[in-house]
Protein backbone atom coordinates (compact mmCIF):
# COMPACT_ATOMS: atom_id res chain seq x y z
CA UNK A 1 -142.23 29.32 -45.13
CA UNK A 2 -143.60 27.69 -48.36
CA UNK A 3 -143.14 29.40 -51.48
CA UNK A 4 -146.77 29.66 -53.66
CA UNK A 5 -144.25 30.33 -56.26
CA UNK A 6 -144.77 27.65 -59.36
CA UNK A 7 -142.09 26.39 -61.17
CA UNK A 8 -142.37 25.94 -64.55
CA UNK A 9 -140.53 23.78 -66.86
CA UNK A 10 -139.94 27.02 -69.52
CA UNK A 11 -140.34 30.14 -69.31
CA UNK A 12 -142.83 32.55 -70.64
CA UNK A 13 -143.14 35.77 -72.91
CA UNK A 14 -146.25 37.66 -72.74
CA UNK A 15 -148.03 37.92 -76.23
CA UNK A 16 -151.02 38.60 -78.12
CA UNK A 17 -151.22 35.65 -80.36
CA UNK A 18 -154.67 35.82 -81.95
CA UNK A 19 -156.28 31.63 -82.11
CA UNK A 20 -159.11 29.34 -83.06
CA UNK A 21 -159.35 26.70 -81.32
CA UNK A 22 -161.93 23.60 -80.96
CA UNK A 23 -162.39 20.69 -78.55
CA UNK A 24 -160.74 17.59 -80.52
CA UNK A 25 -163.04 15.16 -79.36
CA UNK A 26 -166.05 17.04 -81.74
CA UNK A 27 -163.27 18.13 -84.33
CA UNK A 28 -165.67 17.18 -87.17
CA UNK A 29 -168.58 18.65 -86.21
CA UNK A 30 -167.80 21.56 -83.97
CA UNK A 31 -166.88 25.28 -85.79
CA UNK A 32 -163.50 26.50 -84.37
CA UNK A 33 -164.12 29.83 -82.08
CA UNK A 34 -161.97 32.78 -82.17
CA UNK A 35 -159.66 33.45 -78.49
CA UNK A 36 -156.20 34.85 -78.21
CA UNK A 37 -153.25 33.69 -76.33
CA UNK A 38 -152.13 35.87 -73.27
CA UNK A 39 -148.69 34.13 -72.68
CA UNK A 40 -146.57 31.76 -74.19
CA UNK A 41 -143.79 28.94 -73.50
CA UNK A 42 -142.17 26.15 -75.14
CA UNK A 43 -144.70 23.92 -73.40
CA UNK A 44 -147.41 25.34 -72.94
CA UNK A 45 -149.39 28.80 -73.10
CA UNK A 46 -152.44 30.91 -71.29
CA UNK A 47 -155.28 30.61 -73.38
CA UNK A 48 -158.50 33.76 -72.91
CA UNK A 49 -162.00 32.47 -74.10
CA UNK A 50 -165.22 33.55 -73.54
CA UNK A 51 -166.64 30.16 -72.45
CA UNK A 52 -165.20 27.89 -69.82
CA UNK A 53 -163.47 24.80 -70.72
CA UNK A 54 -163.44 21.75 -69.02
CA UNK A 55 -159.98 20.92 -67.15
CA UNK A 56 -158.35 18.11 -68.85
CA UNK A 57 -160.16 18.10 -72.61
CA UNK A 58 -157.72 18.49 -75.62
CA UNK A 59 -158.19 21.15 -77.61
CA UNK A 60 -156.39 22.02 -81.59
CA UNK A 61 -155.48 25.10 -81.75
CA UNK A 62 -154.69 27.13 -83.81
CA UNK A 63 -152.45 30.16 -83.56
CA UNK A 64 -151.60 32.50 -85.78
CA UNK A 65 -147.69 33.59 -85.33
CA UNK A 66 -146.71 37.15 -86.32
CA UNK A 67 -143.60 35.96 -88.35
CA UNK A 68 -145.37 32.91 -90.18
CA UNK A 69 -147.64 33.25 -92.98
CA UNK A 70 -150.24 30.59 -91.71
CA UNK A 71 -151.30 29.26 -88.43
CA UNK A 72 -149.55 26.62 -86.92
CA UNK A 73 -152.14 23.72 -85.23
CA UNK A 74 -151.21 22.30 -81.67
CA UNK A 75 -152.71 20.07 -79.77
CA UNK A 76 -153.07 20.83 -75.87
CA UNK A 77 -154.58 19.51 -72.78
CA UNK A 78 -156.45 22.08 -69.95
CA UNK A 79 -154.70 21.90 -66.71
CA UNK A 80 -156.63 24.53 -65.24
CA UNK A 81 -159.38 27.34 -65.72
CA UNK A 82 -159.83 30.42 -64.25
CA UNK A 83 -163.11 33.15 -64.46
CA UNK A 84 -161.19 36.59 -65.26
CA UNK A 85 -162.34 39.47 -62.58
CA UNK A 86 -164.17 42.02 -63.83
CA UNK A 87 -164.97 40.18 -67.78
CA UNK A 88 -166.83 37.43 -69.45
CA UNK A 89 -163.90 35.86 -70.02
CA UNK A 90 -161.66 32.75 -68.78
CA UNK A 91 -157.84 32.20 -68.44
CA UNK A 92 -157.13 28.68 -69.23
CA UNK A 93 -153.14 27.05 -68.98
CA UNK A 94 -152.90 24.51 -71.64
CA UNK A 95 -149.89 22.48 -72.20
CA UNK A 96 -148.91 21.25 -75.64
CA UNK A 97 -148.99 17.62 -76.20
CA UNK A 98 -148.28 17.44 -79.93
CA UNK A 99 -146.57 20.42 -81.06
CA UNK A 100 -143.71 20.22 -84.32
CA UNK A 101 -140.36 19.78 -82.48
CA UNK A 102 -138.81 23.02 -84.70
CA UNK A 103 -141.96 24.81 -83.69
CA UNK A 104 -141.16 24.02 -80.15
CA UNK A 105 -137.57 25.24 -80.30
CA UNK A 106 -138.56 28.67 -82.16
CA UNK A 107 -140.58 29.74 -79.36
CA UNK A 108 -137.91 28.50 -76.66
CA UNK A 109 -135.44 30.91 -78.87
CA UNK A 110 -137.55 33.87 -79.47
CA UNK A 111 -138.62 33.70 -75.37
CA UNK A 112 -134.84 33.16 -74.76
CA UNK A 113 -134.04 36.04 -77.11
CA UNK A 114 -136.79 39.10 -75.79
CA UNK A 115 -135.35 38.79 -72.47
C-alpha cells in the first residue's frame, strides 16, 4: 500500500510568526498585507491569508522573528493553496527561493533544537 505520507526535505516547527507579504511581480505598486505563518522549515513555511494566491507567483515576505529586532524579507514561490474549513482564510506552502544562507541555518537549528 502507498504511503500519502510527503516527504519533506526539512522538517517543521509549528509557529506563529506574524508577516506582510506582497506579490513581487507588483512590488512597487502593491501595499504589503498583514498574514501569519502557521509552520516553518529551513525551506519553506505554511503561509494563512485571507485571499487566495495563485500557485506558482513569488511573493516577499516578510516575517517578523521573535528573537530579531526587525523582519527578515524572503522571497518564496506558491506550490500549493488550500481554502481553510470552517474560515475565510487560505493555507498556502511556499518554499523559499532567496532566503540569507545564516538565516536558513538559524531556523534549521532552532527546529533541530525544540524537538
Amino acid at each position: 500500500m502507498k504511503s500519502n505520507k510527503v516527504k519533506r526535505a526539512y522538517k517543521r516547527l509549528g509557529v506563529y510568526h506574524l508577516v506582510k507579504y506582497r506579490n513581487s511581480a507588483l512590488a512597487s505598486k502593491s501595499p504589503l498585507i498583514l498574514a501569519h505563518l502557521r509552520d516553518i522549515s529551513a525551506g519553506g513555511a505554511c503561509l494563512v491569508t485571507k485571499e487566495e494566491l495563485p500557485v506558482a507567483s513569488i511573493l516577499q515576505v516578510y516575517v517578523s522573528f521573535p528573537w530579531l529586532t526587525s523582519s527578515v524579507m524572503i522571497l518564496a514561490k506558491v506550490a500549493w493553496v488550500k481554502k481553510m474549513a470552517r474560515k475565510d482564510q487560505f493555507e498556502s506552502g511556499i518554499v523559499f527561493q532567496e532566503i540569507d544562507e545564516a538565516m536558513r541555518k538559524d531556523i534549521f537549528e532552532r527546529i533541530k533544537n525544540a524537538r
